[in-house]
N, C-alpha and C. Protein backbone atom coordinates (compact mmCIF):
# COMPACT_ATOMS: atom_id res chain seq x y z
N UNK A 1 -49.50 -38.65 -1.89
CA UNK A 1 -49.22 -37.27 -2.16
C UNK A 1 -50.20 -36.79 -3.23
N UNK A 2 -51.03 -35.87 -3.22
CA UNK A 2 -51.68 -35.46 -3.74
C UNK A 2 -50.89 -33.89 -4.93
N UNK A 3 -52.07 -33.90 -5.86
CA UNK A 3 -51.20 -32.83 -6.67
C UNK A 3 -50.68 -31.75 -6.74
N UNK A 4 -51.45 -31.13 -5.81
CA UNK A 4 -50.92 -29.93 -5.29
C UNK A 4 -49.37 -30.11 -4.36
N UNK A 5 -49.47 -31.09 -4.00
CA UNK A 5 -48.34 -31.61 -3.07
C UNK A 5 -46.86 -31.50 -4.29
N UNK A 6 -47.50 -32.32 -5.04
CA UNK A 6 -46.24 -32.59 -6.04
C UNK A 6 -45.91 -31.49 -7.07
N UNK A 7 -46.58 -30.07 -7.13
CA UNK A 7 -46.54 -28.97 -7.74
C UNK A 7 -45.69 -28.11 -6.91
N UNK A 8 -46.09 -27.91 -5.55
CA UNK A 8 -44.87 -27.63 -4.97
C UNK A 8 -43.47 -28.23 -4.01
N UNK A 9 -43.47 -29.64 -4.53
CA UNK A 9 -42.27 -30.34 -4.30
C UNK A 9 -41.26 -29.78 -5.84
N UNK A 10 -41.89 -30.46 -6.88
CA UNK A 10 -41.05 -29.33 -8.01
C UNK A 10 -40.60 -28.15 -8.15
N UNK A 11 -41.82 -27.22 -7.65
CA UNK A 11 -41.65 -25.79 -7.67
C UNK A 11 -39.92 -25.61 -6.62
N UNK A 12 -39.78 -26.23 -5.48
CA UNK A 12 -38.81 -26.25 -4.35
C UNK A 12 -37.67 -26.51 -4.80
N UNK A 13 -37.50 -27.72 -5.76
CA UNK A 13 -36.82 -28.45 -5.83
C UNK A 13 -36.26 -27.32 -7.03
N UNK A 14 -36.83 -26.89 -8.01
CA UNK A 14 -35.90 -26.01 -9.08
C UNK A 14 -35.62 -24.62 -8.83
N UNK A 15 -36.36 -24.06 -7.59
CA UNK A 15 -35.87 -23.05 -6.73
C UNK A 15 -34.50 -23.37 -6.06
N UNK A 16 -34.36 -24.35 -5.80
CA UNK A 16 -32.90 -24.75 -5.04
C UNK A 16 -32.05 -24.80 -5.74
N UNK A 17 -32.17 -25.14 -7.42
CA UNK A 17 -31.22 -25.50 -7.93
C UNK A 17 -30.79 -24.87 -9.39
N UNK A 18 -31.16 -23.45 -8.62
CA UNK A 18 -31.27 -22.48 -9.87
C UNK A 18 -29.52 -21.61 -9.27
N UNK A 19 -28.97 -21.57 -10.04
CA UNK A 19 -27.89 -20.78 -10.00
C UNK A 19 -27.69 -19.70 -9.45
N UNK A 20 -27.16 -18.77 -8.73
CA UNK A 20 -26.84 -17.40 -7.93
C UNK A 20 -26.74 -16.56 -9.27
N UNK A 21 -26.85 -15.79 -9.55
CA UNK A 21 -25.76 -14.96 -10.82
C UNK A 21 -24.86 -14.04 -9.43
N UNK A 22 -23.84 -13.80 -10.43
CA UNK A 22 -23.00 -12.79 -9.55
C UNK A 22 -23.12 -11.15 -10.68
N UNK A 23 -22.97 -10.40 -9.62
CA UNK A 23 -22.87 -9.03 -10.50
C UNK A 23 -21.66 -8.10 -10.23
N UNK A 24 -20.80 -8.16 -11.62
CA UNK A 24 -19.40 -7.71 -11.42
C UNK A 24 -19.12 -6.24 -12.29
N UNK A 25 -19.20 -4.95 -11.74
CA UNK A 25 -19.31 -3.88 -12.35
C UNK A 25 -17.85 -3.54 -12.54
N UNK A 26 -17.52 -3.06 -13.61
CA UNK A 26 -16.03 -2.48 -13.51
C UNK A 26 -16.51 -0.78 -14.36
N UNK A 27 -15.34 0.00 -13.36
CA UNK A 27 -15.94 1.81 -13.91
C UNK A 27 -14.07 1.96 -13.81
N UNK A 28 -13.57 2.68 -15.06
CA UNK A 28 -12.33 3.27 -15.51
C UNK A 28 -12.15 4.30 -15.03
N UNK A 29 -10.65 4.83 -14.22
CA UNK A 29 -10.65 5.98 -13.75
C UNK A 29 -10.57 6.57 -14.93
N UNK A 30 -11.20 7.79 -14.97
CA UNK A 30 -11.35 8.65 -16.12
C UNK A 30 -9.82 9.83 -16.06
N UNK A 31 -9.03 9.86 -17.15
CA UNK A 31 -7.62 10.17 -16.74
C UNK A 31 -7.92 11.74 -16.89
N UNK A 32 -9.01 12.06 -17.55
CA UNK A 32 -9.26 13.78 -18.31
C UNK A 32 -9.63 14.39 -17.09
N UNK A 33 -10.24 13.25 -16.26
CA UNK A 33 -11.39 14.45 -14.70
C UNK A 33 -10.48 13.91 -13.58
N UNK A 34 -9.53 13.44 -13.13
CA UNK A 34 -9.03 12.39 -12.00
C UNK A 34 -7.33 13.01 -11.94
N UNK A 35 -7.27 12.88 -10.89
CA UNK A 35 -5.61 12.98 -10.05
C UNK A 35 -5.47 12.77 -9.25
N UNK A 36 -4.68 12.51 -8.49
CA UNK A 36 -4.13 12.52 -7.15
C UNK A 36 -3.10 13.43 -6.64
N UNK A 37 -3.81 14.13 -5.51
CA UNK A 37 -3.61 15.13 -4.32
C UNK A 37 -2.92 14.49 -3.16
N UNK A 38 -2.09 15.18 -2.86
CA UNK A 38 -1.37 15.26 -1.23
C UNK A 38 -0.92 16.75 -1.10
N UNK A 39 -0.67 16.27 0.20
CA UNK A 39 -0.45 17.78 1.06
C UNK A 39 0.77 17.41 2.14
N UNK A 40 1.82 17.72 2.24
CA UNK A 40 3.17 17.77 2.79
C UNK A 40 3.50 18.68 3.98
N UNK A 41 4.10 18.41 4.37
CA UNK A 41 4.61 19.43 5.57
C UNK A 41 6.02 19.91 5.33
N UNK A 42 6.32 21.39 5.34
CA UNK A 42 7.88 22.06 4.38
C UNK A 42 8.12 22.75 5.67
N UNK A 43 9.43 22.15 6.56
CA UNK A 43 10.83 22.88 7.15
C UNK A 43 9.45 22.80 8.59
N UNK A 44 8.07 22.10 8.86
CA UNK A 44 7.15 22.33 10.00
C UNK A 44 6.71 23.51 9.78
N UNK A 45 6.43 24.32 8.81
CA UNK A 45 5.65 25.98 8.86
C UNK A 45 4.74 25.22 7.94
N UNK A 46 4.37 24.99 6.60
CA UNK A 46 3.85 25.68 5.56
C UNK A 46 3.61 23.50 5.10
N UNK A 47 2.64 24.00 4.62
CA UNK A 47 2.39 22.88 3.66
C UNK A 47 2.23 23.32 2.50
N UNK A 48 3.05 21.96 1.95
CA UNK A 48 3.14 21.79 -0.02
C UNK A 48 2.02 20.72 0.21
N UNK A 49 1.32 21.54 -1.07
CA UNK A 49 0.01 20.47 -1.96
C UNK A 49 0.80 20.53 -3.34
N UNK A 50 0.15 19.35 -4.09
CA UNK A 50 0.54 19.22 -5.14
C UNK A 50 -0.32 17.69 -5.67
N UNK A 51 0.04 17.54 -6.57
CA UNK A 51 -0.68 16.67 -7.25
C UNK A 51 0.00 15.85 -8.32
N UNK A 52 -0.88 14.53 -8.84
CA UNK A 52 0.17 13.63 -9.58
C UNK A 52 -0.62 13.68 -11.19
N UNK A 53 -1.16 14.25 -12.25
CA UNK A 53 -2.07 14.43 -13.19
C UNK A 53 -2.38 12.96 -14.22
N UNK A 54 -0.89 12.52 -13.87
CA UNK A 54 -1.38 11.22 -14.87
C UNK A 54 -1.66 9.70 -13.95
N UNK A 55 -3.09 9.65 -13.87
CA UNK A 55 -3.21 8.72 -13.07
C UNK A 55 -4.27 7.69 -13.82
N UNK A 56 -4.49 6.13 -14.07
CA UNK A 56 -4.84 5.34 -14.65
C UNK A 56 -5.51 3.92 -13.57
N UNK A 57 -6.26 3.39 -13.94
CA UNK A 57 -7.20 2.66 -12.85
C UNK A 57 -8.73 1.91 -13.23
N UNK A 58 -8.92 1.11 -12.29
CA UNK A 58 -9.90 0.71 -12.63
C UNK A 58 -10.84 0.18 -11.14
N UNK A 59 -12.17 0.17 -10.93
CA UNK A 59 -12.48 0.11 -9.73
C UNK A 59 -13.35 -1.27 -10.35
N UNK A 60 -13.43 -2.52 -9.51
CA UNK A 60 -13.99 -3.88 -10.28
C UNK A 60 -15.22 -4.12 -8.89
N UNK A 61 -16.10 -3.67 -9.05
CA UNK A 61 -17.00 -3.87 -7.92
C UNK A 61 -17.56 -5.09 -7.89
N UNK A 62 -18.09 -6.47 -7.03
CA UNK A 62 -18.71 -7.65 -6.84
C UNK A 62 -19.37 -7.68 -6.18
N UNK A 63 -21.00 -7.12 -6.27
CA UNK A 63 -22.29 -6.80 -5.66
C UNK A 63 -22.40 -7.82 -4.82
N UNK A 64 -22.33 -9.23 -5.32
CA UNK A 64 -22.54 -10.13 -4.45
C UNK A 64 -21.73 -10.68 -3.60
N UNK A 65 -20.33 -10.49 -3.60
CA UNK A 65 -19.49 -10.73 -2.55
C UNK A 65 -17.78 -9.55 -2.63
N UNK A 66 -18.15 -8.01 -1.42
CA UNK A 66 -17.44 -7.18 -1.91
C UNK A 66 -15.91 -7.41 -1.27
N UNK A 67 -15.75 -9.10 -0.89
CA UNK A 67 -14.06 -9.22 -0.62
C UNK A 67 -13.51 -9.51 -1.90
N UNK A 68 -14.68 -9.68 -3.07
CA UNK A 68 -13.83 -10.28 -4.27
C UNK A 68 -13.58 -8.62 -5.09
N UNK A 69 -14.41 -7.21 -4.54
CA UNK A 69 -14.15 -6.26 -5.57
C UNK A 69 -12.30 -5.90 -5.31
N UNK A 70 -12.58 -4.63 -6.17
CA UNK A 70 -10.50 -4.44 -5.85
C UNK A 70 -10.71 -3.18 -7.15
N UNK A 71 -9.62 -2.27 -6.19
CA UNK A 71 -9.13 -0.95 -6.63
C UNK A 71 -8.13 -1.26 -7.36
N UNK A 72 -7.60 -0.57 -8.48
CA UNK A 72 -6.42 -0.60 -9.52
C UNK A 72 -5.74 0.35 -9.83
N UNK A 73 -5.08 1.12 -9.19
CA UNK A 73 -4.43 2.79 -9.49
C UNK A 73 -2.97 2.39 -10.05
N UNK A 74 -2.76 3.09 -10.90
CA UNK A 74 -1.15 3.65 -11.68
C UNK A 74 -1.15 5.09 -11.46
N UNK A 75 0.02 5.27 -10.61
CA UNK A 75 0.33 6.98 -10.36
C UNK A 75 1.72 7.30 -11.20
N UNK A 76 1.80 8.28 -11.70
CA UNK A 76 3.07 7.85 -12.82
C UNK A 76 3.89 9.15 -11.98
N UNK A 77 5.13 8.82 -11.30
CA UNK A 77 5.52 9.84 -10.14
C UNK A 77 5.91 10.59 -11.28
N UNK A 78 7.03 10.74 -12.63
CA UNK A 78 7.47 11.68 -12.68
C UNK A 78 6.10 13.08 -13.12
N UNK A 79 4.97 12.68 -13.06
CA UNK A 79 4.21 13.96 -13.36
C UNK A 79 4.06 15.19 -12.13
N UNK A 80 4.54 14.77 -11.51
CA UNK A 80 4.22 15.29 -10.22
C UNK A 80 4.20 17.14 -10.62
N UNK A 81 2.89 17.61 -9.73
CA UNK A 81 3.19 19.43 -9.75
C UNK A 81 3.06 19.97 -8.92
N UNK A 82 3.71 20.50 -8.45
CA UNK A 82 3.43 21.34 -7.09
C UNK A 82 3.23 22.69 -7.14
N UNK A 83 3.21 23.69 -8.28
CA UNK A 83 3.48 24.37 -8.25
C UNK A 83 4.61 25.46 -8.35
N UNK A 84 5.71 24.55 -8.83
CA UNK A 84 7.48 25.24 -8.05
C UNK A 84 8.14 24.59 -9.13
N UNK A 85 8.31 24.57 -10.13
CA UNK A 85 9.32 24.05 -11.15
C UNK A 85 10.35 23.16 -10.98
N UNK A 86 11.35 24.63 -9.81
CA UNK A 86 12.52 24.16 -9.38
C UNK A 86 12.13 22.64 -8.46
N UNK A 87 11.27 22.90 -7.59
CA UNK A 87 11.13 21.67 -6.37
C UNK A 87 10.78 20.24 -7.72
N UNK A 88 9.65 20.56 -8.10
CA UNK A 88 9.22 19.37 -9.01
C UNK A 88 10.64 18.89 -10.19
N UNK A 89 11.54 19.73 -10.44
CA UNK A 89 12.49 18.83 -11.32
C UNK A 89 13.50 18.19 -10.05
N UNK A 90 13.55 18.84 -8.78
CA UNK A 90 14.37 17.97 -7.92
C UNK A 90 13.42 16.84 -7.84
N UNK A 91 12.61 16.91 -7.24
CA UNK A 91 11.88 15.82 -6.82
C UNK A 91 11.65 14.62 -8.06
N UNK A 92 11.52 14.73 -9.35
CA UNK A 92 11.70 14.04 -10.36
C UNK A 92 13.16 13.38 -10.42
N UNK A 93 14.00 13.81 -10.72
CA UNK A 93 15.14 13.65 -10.02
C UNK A 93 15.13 12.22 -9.29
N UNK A 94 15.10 13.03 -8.38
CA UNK A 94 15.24 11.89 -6.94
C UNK A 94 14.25 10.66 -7.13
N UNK A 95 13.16 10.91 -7.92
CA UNK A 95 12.03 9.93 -8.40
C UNK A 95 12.31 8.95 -8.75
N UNK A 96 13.79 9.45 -10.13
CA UNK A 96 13.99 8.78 -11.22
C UNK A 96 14.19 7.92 -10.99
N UNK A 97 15.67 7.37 -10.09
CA UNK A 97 16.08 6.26 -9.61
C UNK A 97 15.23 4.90 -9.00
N UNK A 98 14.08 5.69 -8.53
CA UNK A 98 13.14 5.01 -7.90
C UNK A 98 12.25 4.18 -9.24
N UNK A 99 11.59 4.93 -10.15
CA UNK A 99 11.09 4.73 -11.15
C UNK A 99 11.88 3.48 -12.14
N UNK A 100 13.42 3.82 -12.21
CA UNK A 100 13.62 2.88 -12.75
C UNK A 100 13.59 1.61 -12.39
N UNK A 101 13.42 1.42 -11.05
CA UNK A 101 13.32 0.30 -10.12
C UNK A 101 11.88 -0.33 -10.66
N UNK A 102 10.43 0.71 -10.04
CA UNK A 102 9.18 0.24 -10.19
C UNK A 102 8.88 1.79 -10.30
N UNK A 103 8.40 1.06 -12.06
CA UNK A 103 8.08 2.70 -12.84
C UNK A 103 6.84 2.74 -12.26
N UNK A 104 5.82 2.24 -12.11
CA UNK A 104 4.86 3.00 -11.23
C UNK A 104 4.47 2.46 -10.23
N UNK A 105 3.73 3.34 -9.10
CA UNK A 105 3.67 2.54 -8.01
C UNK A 105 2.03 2.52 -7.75
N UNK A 106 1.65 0.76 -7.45
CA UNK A 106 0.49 0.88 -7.18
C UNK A 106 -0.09 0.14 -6.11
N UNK A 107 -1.59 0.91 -6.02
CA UNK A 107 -2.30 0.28 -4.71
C UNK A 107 -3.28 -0.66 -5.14
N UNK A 108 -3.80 -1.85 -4.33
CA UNK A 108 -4.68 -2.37 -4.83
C UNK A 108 -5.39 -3.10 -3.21
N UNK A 109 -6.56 -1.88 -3.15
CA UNK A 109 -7.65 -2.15 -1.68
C UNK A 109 -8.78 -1.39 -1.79
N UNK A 110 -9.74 -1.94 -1.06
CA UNK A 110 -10.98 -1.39 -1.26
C UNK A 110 -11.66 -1.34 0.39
């Protein structure tokens, strides 16, 4: 084996056995600019929109393998607004019971 030979048998050999890095970004839902929206269907005429204002999260991205990233949302039901006072303290209400069960409810998919 000549030297050139054995310059790139090394060169190969610590190319192989150099580590991956992984790259793991995490970005905070920002609670000041962010909510969550739905839109309802009332009696089949009219849709209710409304929205949930206090919402908390985190998005964990894994450049190099994206089955390992993952979504993190907290929706906190009693904020809920629709617009309607009366509807939003029923619907809080009816929340409550739920809330005390699992005070918030969350998703976690990407």
């Amino acid at each position: 084996m000549n030297e050139i030979d054995e310059i790139i048998k090394e060169a190969t050999m610590a190319n192989t056995a150099t580590p991956v890095q992984t790259s793991t970004t995490t970005w905070k839902i920002d609670p000041a600019h962010s909510m969550a929206e739905f839109k309802v269907k009332h009696l089949m005429i009219a849709d209710v929109k409304g929205q949930f204002p206090k919402v908390s999260g985190a998005l964990c991205l894994d450049e190099s393998d994206l089955a390992n990233s993952r979504v993190e949302a907290t929706i906190e039901a009693a904020s809920i607004h629709t617009r309607e006072e009366q509807r939003d303290a029923h619907t809080r209400l009816s929340a409550c019971s739920i809330d005390n069960k699992v005070p918030n409810k969350e998703e976690q998919n990407l």
